[in-house]
N, C-alpha and C. Protein backbone atom coordinates (compact mmCIF):
# COMPACT_ATOMS: atom_id res chain seq x y z
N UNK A 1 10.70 12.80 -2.20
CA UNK A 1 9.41 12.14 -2.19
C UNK A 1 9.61 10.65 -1.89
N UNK A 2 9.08 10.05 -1.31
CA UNK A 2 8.62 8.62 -0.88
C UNK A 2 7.60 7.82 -1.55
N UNK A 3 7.82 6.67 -1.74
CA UNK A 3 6.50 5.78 -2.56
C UNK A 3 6.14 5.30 -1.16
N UNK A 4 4.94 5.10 -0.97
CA UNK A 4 4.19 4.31 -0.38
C UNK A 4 3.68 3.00 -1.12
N UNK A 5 4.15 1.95 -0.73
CA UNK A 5 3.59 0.58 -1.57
C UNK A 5 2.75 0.18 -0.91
N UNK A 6 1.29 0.03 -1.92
CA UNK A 6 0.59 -1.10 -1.56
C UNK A 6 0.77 -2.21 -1.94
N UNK A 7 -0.44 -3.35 -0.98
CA UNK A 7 -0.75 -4.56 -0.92
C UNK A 7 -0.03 -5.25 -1.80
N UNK A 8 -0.99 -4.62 -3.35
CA UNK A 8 -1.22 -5.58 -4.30
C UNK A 8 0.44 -5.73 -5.19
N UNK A 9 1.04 -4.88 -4.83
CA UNK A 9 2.42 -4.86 -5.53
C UNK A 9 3.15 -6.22 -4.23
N UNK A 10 2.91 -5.92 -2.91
CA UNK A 10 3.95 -7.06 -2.46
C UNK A 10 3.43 -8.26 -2.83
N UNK A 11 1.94 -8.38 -3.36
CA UNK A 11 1.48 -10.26 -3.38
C UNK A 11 2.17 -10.56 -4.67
N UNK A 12 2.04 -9.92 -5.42
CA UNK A 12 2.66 -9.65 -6.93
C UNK A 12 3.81 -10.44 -6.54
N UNK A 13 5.10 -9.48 -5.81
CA UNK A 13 6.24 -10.01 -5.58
C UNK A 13 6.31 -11.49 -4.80
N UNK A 14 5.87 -11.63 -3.92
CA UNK A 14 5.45 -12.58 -2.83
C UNK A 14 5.42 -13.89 -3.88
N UNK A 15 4.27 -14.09 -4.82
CA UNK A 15 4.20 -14.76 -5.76
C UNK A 15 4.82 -14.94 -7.42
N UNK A 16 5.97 -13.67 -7.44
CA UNK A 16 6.75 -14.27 -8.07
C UNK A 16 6.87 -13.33 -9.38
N UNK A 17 5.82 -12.77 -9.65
CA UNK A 17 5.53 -11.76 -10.63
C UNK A 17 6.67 -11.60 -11.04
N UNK A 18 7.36 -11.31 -12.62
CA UNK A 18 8.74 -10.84 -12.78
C UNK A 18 8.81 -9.23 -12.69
N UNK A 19 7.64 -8.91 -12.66
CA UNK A 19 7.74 -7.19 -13.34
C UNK A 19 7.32 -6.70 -11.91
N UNK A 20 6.86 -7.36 -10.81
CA UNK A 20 7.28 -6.88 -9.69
C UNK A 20 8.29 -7.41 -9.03
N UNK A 21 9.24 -8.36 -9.01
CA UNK A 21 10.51 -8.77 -8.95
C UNK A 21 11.61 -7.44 -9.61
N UNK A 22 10.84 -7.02 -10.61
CA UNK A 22 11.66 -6.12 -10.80
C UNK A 22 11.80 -4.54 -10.46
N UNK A 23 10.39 -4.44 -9.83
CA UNK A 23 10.02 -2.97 -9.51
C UNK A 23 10.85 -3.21 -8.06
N UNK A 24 11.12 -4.00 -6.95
CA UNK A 24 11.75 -3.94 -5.76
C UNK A 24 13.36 -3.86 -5.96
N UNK A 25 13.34 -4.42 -7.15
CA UNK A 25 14.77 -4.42 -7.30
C UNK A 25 15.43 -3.20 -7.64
N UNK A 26 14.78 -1.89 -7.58
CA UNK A 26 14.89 -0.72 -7.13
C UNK A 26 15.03 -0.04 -6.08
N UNK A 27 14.77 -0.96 -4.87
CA UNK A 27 14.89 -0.94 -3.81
C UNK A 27 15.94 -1.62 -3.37
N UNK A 28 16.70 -1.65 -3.53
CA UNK A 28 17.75 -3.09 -3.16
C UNK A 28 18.41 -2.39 -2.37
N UNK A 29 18.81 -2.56 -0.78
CA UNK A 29 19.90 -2.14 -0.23
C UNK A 29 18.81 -1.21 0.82
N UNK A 30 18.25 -0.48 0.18
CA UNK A 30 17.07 0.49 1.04
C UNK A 30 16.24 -0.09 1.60
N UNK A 31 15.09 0.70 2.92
CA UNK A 31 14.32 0.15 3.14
C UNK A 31 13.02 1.22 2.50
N UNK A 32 11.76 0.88 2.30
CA UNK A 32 10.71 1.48 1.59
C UNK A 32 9.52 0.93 2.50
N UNK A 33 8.74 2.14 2.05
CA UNK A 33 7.39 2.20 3.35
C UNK A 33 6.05 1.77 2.81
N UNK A 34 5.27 1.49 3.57
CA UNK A 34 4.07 1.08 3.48
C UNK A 34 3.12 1.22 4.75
N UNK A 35 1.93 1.44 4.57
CA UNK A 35 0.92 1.61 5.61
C UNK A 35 1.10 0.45 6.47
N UNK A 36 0.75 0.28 7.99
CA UNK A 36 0.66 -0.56 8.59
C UNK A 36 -0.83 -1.95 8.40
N UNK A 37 -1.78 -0.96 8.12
CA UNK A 37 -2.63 -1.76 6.92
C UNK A 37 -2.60 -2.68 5.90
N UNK A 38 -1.32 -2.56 5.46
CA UNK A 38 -0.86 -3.06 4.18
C UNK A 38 -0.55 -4.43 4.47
N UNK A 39 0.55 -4.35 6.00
CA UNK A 39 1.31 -5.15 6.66
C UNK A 39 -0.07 -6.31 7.23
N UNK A 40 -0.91 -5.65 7.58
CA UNK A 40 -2.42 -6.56 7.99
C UNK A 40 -3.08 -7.57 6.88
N UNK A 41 -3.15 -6.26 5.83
CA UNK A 41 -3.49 -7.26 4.80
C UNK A 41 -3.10 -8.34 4.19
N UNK A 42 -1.39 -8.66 4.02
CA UNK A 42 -0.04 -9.27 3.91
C UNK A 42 -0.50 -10.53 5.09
N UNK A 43 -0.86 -10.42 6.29
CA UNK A 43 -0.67 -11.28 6.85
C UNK A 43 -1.71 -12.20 7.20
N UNK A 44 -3.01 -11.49 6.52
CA UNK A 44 -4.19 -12.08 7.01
C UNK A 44 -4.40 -13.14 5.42
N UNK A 45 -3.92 -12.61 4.31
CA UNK A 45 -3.68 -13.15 2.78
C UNK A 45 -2.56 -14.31 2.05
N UNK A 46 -1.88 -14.29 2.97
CA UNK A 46 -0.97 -15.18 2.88
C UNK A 46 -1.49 -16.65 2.84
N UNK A 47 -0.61 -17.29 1.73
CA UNK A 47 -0.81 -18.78 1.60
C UNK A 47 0.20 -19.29 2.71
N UNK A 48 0.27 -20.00 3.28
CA UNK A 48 0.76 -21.05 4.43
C UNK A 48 1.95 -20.69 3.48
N UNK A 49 2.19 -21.48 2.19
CA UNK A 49 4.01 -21.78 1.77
C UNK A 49 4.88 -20.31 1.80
N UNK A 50 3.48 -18.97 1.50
CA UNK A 50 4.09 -17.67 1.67
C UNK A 50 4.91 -17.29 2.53
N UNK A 51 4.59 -17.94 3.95
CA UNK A 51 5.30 -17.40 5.33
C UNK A 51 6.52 -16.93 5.43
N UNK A 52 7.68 -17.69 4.91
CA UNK A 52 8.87 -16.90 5.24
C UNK A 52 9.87 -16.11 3.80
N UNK A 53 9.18 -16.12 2.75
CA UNK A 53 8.81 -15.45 2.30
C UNK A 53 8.40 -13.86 2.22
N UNK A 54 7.45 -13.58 2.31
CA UNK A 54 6.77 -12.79 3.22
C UNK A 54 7.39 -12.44 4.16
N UNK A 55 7.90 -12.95 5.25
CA UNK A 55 8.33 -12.36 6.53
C UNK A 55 9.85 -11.71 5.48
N UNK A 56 10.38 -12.35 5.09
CA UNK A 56 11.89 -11.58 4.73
C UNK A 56 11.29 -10.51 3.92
N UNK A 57 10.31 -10.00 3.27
CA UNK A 57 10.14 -8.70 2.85
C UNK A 57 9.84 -8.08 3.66
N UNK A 58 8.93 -8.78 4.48
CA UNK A 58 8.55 -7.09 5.40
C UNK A 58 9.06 -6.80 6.44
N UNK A 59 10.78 -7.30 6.80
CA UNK A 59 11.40 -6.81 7.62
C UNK A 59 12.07 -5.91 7.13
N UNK A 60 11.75 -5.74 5.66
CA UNK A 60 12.83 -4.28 4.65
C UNK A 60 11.98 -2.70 4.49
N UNK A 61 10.51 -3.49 4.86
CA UNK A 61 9.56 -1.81 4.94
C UNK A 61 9.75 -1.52 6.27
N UNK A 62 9.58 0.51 6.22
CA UNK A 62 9.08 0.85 7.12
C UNK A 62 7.61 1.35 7.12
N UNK A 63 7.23 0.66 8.38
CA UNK A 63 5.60 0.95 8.45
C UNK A 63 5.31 1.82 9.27
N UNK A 64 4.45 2.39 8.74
CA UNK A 64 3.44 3.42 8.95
C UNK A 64 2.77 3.47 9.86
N UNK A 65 2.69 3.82 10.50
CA UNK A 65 1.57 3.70 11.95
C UNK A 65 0.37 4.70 11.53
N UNK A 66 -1.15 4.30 11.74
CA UNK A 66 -2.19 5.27 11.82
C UNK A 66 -2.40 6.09 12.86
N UNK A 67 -2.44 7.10 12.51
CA UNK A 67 -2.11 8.32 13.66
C UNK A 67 -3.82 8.92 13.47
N UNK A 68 -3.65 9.90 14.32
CA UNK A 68 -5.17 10.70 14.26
C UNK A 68 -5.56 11.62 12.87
N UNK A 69 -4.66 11.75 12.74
CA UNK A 69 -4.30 13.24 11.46
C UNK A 69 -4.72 11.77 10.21
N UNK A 70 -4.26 10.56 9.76
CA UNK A 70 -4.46 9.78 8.76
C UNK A 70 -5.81 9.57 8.98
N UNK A 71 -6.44 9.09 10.58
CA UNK A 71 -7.83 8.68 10.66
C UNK A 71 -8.60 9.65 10.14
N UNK A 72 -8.71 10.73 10.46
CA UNK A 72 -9.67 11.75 9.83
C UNK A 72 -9.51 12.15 8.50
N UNK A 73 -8.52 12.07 7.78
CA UNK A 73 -8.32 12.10 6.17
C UNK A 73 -9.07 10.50 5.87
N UNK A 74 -9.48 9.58 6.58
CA UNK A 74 -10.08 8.36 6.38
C UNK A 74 -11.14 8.67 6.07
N UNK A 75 -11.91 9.29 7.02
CA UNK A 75 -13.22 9.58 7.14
C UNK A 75 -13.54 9.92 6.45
N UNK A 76 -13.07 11.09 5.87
CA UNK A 76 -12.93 12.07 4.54
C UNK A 76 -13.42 11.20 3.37
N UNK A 77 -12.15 10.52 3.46
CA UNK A 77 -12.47 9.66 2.12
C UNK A 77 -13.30 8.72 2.42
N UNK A 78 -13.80 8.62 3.21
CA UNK A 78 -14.89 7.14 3.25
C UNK A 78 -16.25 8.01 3.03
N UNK A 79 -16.23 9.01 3.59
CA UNK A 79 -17.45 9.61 3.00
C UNK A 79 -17.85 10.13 1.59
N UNK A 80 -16.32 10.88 0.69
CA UNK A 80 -16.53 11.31 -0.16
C UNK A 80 -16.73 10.02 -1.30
N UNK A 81 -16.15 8.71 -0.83
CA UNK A 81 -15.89 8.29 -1.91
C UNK A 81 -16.13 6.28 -2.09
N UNK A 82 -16.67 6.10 -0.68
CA UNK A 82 -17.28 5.06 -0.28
C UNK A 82 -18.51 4.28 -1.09
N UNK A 83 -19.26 5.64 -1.08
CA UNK A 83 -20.64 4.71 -2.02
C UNK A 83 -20.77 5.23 -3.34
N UNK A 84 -19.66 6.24 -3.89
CA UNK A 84 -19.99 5.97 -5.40
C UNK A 84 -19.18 5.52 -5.59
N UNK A 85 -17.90 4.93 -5.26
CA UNK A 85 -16.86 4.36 -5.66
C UNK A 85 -16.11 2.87 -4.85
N UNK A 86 -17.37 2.80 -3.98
CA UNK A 86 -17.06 1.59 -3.36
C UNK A 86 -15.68 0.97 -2.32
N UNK A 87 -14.60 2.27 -2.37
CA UNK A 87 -13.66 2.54 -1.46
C UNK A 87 -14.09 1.65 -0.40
N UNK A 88 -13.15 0.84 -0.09
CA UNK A 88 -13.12 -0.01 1.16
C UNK A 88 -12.70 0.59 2.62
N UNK A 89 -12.40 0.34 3.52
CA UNK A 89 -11.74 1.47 4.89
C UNK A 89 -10.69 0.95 4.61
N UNK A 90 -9.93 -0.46 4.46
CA UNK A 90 -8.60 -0.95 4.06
C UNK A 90 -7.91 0.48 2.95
N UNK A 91 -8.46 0.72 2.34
CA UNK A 91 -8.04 1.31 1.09
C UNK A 91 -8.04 2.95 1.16
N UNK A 92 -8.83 2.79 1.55
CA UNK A 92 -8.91 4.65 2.60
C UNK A 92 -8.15 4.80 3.48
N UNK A 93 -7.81 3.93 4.15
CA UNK A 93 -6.84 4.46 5.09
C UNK A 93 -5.31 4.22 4.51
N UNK A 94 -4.87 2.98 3.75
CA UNK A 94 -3.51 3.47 2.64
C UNK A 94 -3.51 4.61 2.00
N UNK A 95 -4.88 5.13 1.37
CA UNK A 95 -4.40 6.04 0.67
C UNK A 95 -4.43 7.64 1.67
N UNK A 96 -5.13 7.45 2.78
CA UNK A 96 -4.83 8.50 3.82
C UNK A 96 -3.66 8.23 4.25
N UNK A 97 -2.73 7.70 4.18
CA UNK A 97 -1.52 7.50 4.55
C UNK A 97 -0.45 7.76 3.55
N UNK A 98 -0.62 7.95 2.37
CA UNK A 98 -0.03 8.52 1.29
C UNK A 98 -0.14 9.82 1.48
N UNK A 99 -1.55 10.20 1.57
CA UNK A 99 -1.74 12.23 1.33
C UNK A 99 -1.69 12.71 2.84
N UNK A 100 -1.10 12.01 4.09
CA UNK A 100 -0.78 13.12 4.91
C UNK A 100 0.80 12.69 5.27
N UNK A 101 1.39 12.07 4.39
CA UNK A 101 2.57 11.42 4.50
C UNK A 101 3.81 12.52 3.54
N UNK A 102 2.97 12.39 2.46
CA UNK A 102 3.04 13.23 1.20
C UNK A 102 3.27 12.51 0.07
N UNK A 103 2.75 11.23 0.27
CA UNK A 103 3.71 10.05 -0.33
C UNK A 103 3.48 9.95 -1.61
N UNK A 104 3.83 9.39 -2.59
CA UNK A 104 3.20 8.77 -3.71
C UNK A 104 2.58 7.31 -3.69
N UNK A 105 1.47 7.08 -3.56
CA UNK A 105 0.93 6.00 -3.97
C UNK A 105 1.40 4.90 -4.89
N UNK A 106 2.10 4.18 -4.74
CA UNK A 106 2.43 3.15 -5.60
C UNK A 106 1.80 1.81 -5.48
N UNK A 107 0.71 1.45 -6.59
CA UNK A 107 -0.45 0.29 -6.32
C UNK A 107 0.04 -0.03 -7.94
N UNK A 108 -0.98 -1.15 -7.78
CA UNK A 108 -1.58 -2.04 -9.15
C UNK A 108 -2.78 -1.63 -9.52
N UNK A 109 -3.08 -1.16 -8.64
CA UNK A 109 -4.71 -1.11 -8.25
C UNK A 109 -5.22 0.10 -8.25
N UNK A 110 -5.31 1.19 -9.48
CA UNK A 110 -5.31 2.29 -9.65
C UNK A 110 -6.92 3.15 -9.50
N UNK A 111 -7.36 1.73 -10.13
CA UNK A 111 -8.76 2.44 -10.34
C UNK A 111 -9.69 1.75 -8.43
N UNK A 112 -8.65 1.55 -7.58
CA UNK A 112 -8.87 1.55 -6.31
C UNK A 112 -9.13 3.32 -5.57
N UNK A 113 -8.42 3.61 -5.77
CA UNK A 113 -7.94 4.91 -5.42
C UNK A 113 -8.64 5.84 -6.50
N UNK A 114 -9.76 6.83 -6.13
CA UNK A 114 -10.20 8.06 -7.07
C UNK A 114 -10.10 9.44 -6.83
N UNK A 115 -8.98 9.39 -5.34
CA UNK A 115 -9.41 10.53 -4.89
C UNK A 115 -8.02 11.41 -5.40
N UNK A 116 -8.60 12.61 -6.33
CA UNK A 116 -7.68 13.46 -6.89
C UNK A 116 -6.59 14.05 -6.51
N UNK A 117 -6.33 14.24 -5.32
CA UNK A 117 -5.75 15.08 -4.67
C UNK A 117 -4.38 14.00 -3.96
N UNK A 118 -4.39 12.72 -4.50
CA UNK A 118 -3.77 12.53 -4.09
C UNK A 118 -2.63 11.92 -5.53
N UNK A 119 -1.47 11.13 -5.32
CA UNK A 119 -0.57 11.00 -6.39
C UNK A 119 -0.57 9.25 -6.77
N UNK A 120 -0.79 9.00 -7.87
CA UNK A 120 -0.90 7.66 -7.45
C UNK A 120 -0.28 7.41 -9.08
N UNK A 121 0.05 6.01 -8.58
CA UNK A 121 1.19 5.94 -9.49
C UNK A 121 1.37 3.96 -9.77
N UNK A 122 0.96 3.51 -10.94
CA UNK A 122 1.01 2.45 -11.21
C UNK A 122 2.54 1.76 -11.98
N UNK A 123 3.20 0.85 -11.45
CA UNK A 123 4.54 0.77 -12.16
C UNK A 123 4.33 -0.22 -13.51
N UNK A 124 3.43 -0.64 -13.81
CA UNK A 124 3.17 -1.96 -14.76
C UNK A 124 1.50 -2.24 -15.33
């Protein structure tokens, strides 16, 4: 099985967090994946002093490319779960990238994600 990391775990790290300093440090030596989304969000969120920073982590993920098979598990979830739960398309499409990946979801951001069927998994 594979974690899929979101966003909110690399800003965590990015900025210094110890208890996500320490969740990567599980990763040490490996590289670990994330949606290409994720990588968008990372770059559009960044503070200016973040930059290289930032860039030395995310030359250690492998990213995810959105394929057709993730877009339509998007849809899915943007319909099922958009207006009672306010699901963003950012967030639908990470977590469509977890459940046709097979991945485990690894966020901060748990009560982001409602859709059952998939595995989601908070480290802290």
């Amino acid at each position: 099985m594979i974690d899929l990391i979101d966003t909110a775990l690399f800003v965590a790290r990015i900025r210094g967090d110890p208890r996500a300093i320490q969740f990567f440090k599980r990763y040490r030596g490996r590289r670990f994946y994330a949606s290409v989304i994720t990588k968008l969000e990372l770059m559009l969120g960044m503070r200016p002093e973040e930059f290289w920073k930032t860039q030395r982590l995310l030359r250690r993920v492998k990213w995810i490319p959105v394929t057709e098979e993730i877009a339509d598990q998007t849809a899915a979830y943007m319909a099922q779960y958009s207006k009672t739960h306010g699901l963003t398309l950012a967030d639908a499409l990470i977590a469509a990238t977890a459940k046709v990946t097979g991945a485990r979801l690894v966020t901060l951001d748990r009560d982001f994600f409602p859709m059952t069927d998939l595995r989601v998994h908070a480290p802290y």
